[in-house]
Protein backbone atom coordinates (compact mmCIF):
# COMPACT_ATOMS: atom_id res chain seq x y z
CA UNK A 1 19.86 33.10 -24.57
CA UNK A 2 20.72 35.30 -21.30
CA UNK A 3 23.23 36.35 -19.29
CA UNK A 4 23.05 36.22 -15.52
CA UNK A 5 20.86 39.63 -14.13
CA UNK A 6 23.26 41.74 -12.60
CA UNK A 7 22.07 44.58 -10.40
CA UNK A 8 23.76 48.05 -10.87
CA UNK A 9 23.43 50.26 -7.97
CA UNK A 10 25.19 53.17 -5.60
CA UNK A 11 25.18 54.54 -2.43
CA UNK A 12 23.65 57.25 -3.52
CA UNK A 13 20.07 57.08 -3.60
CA UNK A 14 19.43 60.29 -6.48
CA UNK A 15 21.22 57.82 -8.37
CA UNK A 16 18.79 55.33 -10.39
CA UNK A 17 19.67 51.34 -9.87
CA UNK A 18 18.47 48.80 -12.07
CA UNK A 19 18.68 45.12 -13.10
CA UNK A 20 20.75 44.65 -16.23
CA UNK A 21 20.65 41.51 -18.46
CA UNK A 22 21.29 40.65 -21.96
CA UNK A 23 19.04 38.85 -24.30
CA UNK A 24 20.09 37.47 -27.46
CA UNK A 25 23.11 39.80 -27.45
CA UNK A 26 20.72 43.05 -26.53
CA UNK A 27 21.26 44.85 -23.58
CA UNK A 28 18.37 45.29 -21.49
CA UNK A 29 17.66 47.49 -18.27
CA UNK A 30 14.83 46.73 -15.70
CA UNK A 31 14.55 49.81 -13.31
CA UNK A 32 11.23 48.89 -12.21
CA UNK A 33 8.45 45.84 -12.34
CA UNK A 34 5.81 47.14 -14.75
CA UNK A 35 7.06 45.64 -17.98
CA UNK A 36 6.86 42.21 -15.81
CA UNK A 37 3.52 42.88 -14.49
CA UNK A 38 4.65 43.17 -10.84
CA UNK A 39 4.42 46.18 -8.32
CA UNK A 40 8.13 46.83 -7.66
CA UNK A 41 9.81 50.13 -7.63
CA UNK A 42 13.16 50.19 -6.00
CA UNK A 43 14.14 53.77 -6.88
CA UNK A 44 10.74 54.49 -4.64
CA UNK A 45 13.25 53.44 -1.85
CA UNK A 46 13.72 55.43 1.32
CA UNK A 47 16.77 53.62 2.17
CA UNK A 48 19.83 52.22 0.85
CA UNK A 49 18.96 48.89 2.80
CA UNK A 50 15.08 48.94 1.44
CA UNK A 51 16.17 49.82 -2.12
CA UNK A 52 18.42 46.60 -2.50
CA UNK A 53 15.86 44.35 -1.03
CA UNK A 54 13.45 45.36 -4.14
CA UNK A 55 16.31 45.18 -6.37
CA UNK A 56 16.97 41.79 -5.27
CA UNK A 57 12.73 41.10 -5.62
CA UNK A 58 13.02 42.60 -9.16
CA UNK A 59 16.22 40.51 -9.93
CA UNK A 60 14.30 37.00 -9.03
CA UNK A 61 11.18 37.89 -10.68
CA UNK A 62 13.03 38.65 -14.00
CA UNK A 63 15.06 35.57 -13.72
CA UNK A 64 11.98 33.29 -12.91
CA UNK A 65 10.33 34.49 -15.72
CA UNK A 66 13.24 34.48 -18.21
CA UNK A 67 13.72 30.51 -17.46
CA UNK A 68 10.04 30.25 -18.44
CA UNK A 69 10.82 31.69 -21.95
CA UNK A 70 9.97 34.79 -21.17
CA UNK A 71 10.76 37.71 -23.75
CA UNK A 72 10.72 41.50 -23.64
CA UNK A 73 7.65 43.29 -25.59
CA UNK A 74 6.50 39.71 -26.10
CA UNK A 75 3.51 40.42 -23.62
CA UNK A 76 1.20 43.44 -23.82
CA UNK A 77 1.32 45.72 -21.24
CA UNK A 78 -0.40 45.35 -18.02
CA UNK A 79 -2.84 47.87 -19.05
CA UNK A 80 -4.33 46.32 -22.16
CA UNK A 81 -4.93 43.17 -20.09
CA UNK A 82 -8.02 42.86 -18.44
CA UNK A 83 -7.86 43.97 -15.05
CA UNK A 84 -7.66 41.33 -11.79
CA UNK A 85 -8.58 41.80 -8.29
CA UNK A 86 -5.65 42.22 -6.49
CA UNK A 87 -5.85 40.36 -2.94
CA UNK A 88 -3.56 41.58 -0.01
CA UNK A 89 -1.44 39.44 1.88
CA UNK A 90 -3.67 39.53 4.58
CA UNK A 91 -6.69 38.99 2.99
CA UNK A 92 -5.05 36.03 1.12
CA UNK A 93 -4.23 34.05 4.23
CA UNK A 94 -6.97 35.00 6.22
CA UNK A 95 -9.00 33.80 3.67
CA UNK A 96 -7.18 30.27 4.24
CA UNK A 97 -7.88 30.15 7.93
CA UNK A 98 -11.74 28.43 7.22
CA UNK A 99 -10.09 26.64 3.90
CA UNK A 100 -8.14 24.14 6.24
CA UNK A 101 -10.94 23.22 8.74
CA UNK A 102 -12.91 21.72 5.57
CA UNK A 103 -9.77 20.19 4.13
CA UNK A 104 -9.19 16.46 4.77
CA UNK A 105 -6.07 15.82 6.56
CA UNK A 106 -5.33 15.32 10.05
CA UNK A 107 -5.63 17.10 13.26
CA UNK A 108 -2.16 17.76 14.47
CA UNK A 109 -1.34 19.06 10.48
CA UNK A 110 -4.57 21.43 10.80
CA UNK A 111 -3.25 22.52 13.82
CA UNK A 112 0.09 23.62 12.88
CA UNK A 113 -0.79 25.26 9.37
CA UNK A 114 -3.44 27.09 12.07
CA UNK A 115 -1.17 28.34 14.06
CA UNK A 116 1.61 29.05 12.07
CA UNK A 117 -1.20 30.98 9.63
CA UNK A 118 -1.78 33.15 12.48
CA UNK A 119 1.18 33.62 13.83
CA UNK A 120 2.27 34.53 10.08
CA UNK A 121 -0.93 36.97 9.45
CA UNK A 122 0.47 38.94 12.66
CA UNK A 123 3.93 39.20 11.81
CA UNK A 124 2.46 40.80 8.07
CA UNK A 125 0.30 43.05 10.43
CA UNK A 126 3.42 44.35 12.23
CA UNK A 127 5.94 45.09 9.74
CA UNK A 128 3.11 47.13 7.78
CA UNK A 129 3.07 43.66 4.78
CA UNK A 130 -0.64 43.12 5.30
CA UNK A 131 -2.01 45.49 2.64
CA UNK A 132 0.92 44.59 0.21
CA UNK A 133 -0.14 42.20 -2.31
CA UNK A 134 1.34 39.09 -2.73
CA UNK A 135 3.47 39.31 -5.11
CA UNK A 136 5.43 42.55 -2.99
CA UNK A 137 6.59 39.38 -0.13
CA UNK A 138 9.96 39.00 -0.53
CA UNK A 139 11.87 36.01 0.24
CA UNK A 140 14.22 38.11 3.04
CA UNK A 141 10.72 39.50 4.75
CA UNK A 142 9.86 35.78 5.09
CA UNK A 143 13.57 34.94 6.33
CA UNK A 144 12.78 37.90 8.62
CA UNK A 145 9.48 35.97 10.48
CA UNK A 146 11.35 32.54 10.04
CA UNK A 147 14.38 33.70 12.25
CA UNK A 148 11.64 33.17 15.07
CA UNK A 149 11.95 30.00 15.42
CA UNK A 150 15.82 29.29 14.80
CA UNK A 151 15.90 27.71 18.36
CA UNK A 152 16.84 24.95 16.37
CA UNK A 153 17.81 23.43 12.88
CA UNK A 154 14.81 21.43 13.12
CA UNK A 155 11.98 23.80 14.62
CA UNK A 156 13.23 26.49 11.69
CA UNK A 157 13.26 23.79 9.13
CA UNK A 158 9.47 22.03 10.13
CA UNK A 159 8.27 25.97 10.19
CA UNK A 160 9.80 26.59 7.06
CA UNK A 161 7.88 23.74 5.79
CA UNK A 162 4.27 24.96 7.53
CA UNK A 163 4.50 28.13 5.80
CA UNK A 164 5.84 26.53 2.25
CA UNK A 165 2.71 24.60 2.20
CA UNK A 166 0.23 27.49 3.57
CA UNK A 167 1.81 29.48 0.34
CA UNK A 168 1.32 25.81 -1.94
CA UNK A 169 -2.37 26.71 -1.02
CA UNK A 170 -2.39 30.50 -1.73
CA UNK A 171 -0.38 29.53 -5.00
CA UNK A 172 -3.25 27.10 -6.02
CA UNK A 173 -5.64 29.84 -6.21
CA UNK A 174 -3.79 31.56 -8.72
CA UNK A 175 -2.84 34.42 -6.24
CA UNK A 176 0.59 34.13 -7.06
CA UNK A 177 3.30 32.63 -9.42
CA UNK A 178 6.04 31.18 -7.16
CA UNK A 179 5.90 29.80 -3.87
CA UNK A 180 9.03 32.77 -2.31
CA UNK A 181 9.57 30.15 0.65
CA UNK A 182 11.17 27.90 -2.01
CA UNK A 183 13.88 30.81 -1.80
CA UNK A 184 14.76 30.89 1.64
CA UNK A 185 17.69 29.95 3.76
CA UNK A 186 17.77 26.07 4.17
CA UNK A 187 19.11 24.83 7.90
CA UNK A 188 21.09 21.49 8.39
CA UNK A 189 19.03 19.66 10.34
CA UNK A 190 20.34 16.92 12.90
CA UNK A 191 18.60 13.80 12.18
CA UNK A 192 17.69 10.65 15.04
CA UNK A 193 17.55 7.31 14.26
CA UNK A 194 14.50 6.11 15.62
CA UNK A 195 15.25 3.30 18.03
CA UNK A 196 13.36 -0.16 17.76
CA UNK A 197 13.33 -2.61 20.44
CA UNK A 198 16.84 -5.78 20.94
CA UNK A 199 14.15 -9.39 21.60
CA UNK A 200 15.31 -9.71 25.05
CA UNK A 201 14.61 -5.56 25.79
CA UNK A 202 11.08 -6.45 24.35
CA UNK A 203 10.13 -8.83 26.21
CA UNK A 204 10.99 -7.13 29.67
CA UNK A 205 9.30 -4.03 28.28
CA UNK A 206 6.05 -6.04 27.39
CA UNK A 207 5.99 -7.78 30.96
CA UNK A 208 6.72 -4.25 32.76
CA UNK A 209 4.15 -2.83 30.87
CA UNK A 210 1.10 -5.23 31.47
CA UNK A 211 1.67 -5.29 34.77
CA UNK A 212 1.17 -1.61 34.86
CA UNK A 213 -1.18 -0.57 32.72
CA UNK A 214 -3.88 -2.95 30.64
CA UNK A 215 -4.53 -0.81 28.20
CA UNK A 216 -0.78 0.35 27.21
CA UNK A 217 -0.06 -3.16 26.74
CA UNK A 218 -3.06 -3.81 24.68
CA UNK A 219 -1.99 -0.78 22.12
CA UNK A 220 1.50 -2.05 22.35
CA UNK A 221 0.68 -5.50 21.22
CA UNK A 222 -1.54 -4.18 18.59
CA UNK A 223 1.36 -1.77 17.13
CA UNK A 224 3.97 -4.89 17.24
CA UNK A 225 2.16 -7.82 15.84
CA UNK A 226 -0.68 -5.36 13.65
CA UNK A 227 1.98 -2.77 12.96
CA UNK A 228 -0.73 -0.15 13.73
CA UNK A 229 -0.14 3.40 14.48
CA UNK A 230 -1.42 4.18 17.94
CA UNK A 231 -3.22 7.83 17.78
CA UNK A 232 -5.13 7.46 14.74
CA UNK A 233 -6.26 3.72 13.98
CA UNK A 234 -5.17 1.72 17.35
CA UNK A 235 -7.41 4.50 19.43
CA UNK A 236 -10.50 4.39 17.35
CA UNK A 237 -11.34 0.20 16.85
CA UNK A 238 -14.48 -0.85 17.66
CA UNK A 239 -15.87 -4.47 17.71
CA UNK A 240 -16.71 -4.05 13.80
CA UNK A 241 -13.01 -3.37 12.93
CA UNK A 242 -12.64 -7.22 13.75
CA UNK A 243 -13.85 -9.71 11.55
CA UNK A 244 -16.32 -12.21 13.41
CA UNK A 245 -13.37 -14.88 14.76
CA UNK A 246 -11.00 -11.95 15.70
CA UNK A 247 -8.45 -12.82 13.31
CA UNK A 248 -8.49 -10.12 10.87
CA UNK A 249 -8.38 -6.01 11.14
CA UNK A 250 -10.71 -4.25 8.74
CA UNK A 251 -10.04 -0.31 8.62
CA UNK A 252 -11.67 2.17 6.22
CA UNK A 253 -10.26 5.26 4.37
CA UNK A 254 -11.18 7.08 7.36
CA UNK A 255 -9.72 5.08 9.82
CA UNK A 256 -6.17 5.51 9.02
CA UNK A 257 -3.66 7.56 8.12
CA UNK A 258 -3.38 6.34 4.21
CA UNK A 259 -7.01 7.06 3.80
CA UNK A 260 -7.56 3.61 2.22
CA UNK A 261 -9.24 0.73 2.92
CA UNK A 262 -6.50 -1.36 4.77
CA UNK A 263 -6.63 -5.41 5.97
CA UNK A 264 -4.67 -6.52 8.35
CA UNK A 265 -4.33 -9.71 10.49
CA UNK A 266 -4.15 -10.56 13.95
CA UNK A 267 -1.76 -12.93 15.57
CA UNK A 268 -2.29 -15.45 18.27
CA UNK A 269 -0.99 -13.89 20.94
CA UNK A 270 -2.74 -10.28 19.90
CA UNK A 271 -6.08 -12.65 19.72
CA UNK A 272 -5.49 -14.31 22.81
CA UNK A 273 -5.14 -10.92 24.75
CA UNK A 274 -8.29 -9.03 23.11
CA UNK A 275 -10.33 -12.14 23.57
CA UNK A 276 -9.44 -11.60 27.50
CA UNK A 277 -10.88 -7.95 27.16
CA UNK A 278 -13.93 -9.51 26.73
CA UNK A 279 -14.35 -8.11 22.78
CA UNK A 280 -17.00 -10.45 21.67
CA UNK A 281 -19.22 -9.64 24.47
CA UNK A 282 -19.07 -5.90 22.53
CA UNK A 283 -21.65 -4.54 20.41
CA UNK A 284 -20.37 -3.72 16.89
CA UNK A 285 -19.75 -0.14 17.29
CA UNK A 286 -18.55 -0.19 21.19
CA UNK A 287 -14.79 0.79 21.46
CA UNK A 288 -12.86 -1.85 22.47
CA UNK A 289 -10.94 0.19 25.37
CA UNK A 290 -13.62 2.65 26.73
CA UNK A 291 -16.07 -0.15 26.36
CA UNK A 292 -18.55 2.21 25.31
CA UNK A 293 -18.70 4.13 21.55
CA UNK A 294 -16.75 6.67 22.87
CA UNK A 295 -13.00 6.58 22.44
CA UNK A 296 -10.28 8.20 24.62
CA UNK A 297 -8.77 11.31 23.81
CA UNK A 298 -5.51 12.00 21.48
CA UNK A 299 -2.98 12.26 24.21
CA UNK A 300 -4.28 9.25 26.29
CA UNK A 301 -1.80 6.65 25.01
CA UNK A 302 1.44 9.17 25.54
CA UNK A 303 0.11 10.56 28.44
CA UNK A 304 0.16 6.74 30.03
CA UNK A 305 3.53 5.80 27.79
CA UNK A 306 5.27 8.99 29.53
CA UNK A 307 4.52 7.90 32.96
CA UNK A 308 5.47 4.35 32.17
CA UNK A 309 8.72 5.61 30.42
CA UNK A 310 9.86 7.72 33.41
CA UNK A 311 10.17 4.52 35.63
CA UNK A 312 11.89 2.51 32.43
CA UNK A 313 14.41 4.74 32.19
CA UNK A 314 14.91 4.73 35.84
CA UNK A 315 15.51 0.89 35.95
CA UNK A 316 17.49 1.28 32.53
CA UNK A 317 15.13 -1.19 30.55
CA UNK A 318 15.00 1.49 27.84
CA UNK A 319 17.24 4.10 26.37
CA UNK A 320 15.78 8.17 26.03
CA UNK A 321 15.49 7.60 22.22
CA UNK A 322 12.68 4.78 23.27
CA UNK A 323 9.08 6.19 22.30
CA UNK A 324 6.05 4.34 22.12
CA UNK A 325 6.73 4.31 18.78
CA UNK A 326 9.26 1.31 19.38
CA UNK A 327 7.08 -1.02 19.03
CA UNK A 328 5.73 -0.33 15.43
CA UNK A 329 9.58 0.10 14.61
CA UNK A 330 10.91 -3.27 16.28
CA UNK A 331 8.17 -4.99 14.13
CA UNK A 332 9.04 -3.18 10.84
CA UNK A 333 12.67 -4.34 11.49
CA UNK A 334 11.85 -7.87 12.05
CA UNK A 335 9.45 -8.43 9.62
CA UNK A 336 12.23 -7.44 7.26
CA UNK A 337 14.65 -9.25 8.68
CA UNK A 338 12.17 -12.22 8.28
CA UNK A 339 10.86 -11.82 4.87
CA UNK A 340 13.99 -9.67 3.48
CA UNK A 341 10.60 -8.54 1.12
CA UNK A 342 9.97 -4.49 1.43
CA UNK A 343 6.58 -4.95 -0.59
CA UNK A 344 5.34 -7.04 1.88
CA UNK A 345 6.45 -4.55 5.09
CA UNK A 346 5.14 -1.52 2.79
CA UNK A 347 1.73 -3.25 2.75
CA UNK A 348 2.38 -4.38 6.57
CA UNK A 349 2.82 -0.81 7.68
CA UNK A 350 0.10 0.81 5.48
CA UNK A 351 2.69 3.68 3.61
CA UNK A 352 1.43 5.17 0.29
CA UNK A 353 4.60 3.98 -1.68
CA UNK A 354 7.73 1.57 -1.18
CA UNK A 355 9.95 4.98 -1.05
CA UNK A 356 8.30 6.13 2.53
CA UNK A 357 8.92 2.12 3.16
CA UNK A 358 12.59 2.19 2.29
CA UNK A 359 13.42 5.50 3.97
CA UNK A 360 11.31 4.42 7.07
CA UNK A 361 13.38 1.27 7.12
CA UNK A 362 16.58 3.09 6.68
CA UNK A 363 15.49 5.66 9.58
CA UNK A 364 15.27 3.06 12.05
CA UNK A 365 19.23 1.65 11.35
CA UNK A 366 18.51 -0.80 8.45
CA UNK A 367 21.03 -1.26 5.50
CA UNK A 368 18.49 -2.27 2.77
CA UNK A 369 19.27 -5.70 0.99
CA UNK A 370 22.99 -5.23 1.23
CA UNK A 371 25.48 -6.73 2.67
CA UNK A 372 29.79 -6.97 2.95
CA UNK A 373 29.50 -9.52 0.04
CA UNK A 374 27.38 -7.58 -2.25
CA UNK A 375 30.03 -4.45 -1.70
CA UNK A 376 32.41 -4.20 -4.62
CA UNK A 377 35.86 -5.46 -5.17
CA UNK A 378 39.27 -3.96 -6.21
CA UNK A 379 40.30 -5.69 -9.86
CA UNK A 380 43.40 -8.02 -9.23
């Protein structure tokens, strides 16, 4: 048993500060990090202000380690262990740079662990962090580059994420204990309901948007009755994603987002419209909007959706919260509302588990399986 760590401390920095706890009824005091095998010496300090920041560092660290069972004297000492490379903070996350090119996950995610990697390695570089080893970060010199981006709730939070999973990596290599993000400040974020389609609003959308732009309205008929995502399977299908009567979707692990093999099948009215593109005159591996085996690049669908959108929202078909999204969200919602079976819109949309299903459906407005009736009653 232990008490909460309490730091002792003064203004005065000839004064030595320390962390004191008790164990099992034995006072103990930690004025430094050696008999926990980190580098931390706040009495090193040159300031007040830099002196409690490694008191605070020495306070977590004994903490963690005491809630793992950790026990005074019940380790040897860092010297009769076998020595360890110690890696920099800079080194560490350079090192990660070439790590997430060969790792298999998507584009826009390899992108923003990029950047953020880099933005992060500069920020170490500037406050002097760089040659520190890991274990020296604190949690407030990672609040410190976080308050960069506190534009918003949610651009703070969605960093705060990045870097949490750049240090997951870092972590996995044994390079440190904890994951110090973890102990950050937390922002409230402001969360949209993303907006799916009324039936009559469809149906003047759908007519607006074939009559200005062919292949919109083919990847908007292919999100609604396929419930494909747009950018990474709906781009990419070739003849050979059909199945010889165009009546079934075959994708492979690399295809989609789930990265497994997913079925899906094709509706009447999706059939009717691909078979007016001329698909079965295709060769298997031509795409079946380029027409060639090349496919269009990442930002062609928004790119088109944005210009079509502008002109929406200027005749007040659709609302701001409208994306091209919609349509993959008005068919989740009705294929609930059809089936009232989650499994079956789980499988529909391709998610990993019923959980993303549920929360998915719940994001876009739906109360799952519930209803005034099944809400309790006050005894009589």
């Amino acid at each position: 048993m232990f008490t909460e760590p309490e730091i002792i401390s003064s203004s005065d920095l000839s004064t030595r500060a320390y962390v004191k706890v008790y164990i099992d009824g034995e006072r103990h005091r930690f004025y430094n990090g050696k008999e926990l095998g980190i580098k931390c010496n706040p009495n090193r300090a040159n300031s007040i202000a830099e002196r409690a920041k490694a008191l605070n560092y020495l306070l977590y660290q004994l903490k963690k380690k005491l809630e793992k069972g950790w026990l005074p004297n019940q380790e040897p000492s860092p010297s009769s262990q076998p020595t360890k490379a110690i890696i920099s903070s800079g080194q560490a996350f350079g090192d990660l740079i070439s790590e997430i090119e060969q790792e298999s996950i998507s584009d826009d995610y390899k992108r923003d662990l990029r950047n953020l990697n880099g933005h992060f390695i500069d920020y170490l570089n500037s406050k002097g962090l760089a040659k520190l080893p890991l274990e020296g970060i604190t949690p407030e010199q990672i609040e410190g580059f976080l308050k960069r981006f506190n534009s918003s709730a949610t651009n703070y939070m969605s960093r705060r994420r990045t870097l949490s999973a750049l240090f997951f990596r870092v972590k996995g290599k044994k390079l440190v204990e904890i994951n110090p993000t973890q102990e950050t400040k937390r922002l409230k974020e402001v969360h949209h309901l993303n907006v799916p389609f009324r039936k009559a609003q469809m149906k003047q959308v759908l007519d607006y948007v074939k009559e200005r732009h062919a292949n919109v309205y083919m990847c908007s008929l292919l999100m609604y009755g396929c419930l494909l995502r747009p950018h990474e399977e709906i781009r990419f299908l070739v003849r050979g994603s059909f199945d010889e009567g165009i009546t079934k979707i075959s994708l492979g692990g690399d295809q989609n987002k789930g990265k497994k093999i997913r079925s899906v099948f094709v509706p009447d009215y999706v059939r009717e419209e691909l078979l007016k593109h001329n698909i079965l005159s295709l060769r298997e591996d031509m795409n079946i909007f380029t027409q060639s085996i090349d496919a269009f690049n990442k930002s062609y669908f928004n790119t088109a959706w944005t210009r079509i959108k502008a002109d929406l929202l200027k005749q007040d078909m659709i609302t701001e919260n409208h994306t091209l999204y919609s349509f993959r969200h008005s068919a989740a919602v009705n294929m609930y509302l059809k089936t009232r079976d989650p499994f079956k819109v789980q499988r529909a949309l391709g998610h990993s588990s019923l959980l993303v299903t549920l929360v998915y459906l719940r994001s876009l407005g739906l109360v799952i399986d519930s209803s005034l009736d099944d809400l309790p009653e006050l005894p009589i």
